[in-house]
N, C-alpha and C. Protein backbone atom coordinates (compact mmCIF):
# COMPACT_ATOMS: atom_id res chain seq x y z
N UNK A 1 -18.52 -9.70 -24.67
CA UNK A 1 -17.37 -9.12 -23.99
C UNK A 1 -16.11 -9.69 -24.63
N UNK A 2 -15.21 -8.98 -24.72
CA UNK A 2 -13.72 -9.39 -25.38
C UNK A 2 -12.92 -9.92 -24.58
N UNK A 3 -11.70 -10.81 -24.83
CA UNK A 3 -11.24 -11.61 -24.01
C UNK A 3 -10.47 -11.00 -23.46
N UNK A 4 -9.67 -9.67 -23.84
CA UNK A 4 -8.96 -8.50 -23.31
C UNK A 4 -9.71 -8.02 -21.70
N UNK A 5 -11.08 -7.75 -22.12
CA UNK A 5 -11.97 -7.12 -20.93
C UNK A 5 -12.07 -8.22 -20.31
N UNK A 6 -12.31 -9.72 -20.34
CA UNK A 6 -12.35 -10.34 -19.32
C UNK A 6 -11.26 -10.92 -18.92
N UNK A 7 -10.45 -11.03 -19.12
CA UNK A 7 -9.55 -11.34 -18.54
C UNK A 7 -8.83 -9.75 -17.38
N UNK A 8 -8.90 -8.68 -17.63
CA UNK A 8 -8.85 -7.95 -17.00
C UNK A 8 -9.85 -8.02 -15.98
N UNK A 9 -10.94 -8.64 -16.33
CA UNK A 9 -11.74 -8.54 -14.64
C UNK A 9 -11.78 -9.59 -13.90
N UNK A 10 -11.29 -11.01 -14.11
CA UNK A 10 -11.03 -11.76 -13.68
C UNK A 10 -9.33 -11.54 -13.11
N UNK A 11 -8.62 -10.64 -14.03
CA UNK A 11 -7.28 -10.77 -12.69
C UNK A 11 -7.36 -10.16 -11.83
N UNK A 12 -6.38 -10.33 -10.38
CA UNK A 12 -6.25 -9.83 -9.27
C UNK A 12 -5.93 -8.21 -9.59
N UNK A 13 -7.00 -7.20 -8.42
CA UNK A 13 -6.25 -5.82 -8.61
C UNK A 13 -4.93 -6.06 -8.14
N UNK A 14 -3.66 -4.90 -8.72
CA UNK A 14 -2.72 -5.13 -8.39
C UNK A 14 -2.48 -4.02 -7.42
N UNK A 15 -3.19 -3.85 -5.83
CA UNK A 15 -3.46 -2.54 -5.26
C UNK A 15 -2.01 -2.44 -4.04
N UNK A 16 -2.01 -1.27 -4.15
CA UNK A 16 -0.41 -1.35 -3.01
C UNK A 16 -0.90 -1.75 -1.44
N UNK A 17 -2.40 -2.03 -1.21
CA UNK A 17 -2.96 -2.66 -0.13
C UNK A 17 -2.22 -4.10 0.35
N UNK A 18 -2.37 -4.50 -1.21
CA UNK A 18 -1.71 -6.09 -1.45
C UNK A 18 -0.14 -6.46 -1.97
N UNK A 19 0.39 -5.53 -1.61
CA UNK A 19 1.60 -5.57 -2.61
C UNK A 19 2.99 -5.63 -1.30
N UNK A 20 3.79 -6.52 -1.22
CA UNK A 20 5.03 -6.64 -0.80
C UNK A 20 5.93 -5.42 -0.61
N UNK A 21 5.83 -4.39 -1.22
CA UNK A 21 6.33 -3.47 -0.59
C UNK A 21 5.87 -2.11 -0.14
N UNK A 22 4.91 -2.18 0.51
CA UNK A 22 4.16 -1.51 1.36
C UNK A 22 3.98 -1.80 2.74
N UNK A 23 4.97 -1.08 3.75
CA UNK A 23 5.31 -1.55 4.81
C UNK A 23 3.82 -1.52 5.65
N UNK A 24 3.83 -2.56 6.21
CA UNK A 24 2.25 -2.81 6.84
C UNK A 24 2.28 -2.18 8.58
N UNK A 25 3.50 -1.72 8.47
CA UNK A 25 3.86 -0.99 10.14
C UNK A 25 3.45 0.34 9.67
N UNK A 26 2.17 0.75 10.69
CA UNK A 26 2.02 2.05 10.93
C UNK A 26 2.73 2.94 11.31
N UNK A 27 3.35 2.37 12.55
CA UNK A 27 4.51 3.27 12.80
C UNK A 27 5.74 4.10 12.35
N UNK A 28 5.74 3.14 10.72
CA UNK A 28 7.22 3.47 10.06
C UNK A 28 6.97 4.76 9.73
N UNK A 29 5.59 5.04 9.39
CA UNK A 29 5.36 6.72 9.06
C UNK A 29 5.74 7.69 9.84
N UNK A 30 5.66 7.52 11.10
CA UNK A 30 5.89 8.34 12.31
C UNK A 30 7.20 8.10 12.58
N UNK A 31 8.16 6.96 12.25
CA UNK A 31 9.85 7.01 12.67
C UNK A 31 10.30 7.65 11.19
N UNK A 32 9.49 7.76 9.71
CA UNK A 32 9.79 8.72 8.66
C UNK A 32 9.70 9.83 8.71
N UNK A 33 8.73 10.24 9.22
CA UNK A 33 8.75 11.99 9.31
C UNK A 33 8.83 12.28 11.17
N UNK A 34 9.91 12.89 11.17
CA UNK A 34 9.88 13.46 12.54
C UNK A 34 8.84 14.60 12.75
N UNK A 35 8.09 14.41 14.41
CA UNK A 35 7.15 15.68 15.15
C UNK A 35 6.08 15.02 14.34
N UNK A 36 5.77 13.86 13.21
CA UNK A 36 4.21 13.78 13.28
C UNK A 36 3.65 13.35 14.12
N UNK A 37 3.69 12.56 15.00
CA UNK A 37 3.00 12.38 16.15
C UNK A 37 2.45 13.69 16.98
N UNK A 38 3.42 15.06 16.96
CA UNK A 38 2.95 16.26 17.10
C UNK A 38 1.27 16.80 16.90
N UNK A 39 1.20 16.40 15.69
CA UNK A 39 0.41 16.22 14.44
C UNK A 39 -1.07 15.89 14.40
N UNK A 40 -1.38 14.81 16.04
CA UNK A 40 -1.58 13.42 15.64
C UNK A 40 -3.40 13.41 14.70
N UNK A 41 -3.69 14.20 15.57
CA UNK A 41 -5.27 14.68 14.57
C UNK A 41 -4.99 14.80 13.04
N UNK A 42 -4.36 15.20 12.77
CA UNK A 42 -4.26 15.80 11.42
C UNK A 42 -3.52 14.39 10.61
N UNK A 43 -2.96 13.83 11.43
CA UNK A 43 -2.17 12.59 10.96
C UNK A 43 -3.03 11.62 10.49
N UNK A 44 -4.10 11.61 11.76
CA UNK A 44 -5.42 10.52 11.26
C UNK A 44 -5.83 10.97 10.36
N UNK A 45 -6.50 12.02 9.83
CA UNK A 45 -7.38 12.51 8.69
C UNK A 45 -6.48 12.51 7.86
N UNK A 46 -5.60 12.72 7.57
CA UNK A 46 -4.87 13.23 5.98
C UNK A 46 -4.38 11.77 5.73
N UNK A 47 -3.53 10.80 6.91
CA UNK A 47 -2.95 9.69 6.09
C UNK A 47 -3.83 8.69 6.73
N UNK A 48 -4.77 8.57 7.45
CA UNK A 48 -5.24 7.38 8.13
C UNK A 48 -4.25 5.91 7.53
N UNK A 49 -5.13 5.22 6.32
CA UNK A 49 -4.67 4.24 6.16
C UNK A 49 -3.27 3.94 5.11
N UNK A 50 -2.96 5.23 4.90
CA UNK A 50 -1.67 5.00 3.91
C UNK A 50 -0.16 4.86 4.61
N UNK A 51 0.53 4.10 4.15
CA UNK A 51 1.98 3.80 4.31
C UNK A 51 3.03 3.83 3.44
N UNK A 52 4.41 3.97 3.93
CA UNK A 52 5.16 4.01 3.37
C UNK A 52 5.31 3.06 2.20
N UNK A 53 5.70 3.02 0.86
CA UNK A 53 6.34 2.38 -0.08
C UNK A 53 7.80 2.07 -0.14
N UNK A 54 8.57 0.74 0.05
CA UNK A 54 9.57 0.54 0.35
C UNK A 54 10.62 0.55 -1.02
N UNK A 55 10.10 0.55 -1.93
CA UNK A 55 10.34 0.45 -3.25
C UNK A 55 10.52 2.14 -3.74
N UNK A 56 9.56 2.71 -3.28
CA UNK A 56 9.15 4.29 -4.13
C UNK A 56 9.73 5.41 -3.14
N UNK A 57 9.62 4.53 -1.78
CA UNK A 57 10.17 5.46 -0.42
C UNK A 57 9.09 6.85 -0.90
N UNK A 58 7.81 6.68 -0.80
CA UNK A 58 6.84 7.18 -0.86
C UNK A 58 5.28 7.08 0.24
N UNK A 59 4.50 7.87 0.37
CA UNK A 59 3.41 7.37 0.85
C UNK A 59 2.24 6.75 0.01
N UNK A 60 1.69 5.68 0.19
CA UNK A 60 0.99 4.97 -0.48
C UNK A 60 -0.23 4.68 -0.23
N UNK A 61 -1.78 4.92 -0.74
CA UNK A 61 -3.18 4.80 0.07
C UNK A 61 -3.20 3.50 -0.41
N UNK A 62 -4.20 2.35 0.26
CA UNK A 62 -4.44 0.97 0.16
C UNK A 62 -4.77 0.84 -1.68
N UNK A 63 -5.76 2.26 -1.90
CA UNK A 63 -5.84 1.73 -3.42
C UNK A 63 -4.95 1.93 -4.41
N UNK A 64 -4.31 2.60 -4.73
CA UNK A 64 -2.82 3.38 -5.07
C UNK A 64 -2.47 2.08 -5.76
N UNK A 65 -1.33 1.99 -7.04
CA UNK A 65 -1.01 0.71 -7.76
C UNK A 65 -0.01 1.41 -9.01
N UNK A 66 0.62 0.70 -9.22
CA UNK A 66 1.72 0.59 -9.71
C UNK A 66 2.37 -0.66 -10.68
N UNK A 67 3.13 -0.61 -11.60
CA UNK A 67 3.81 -1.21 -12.31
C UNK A 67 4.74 -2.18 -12.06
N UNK A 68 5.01 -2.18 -10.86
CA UNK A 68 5.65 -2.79 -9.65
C UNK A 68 5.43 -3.42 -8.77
N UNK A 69 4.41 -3.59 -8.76
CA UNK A 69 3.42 -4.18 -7.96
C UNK A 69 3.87 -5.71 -7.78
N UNK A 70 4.32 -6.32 -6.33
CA UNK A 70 4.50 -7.86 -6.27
C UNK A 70 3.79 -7.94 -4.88
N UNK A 71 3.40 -9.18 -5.36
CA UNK A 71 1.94 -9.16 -4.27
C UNK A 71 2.84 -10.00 -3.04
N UNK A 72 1.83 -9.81 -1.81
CA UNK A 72 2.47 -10.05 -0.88
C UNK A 72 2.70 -11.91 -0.66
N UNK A 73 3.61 -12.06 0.49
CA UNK A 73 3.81 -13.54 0.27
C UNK A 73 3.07 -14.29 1.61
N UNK A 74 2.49 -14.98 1.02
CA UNK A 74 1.02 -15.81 2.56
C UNK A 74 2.91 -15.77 3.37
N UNK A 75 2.34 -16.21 4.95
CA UNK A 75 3.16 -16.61 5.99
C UNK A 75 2.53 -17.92 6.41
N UNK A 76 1.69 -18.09 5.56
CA UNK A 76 0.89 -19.98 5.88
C UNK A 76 1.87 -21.06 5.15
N UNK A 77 2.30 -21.91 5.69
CA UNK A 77 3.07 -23.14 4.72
C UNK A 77 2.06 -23.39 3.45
N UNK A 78 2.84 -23.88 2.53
CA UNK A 78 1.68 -24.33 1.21
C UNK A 78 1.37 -25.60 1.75
């Protein structure tokens, strides 16, 4: 194996699951688009786990990734 390929599988994915600007409030989707709560069936199936991008002001699925990508920051003291 080449040190290119392993080192690519040894780094962290850089997934917008994990990434600092991917608002982790569900809700922000529903204060972004007005009447989705209207919606709300259709809301679960089409976006279940995706959220807004605070950076892209986009919707974003957990696996979704980007160039931009800054991972999130622990809230544990070091």
């Amino acid at each position: 194996m080449s040190a290119v390929a392993s080192a690519w599988q040894a780094a962290p994915a850089a997934r917008c699951a994990d990434c600092a600007h991917r608002d982790p409030d569900p809700g922000s989707v529903e204060r972004a688009v007005a009447g989705l709560v209207v919606f709300s069936s259709g809301y679960g199936s089409s976006l279940a786990d995706s959220r807004l991008c605070a950076l892209h002001d986009r919707f974003v699925s957990p696996g979704d990734g980007c160039c931009a990508f800054d991972p999130k920051r622990s809230s544990r003291p070091a």
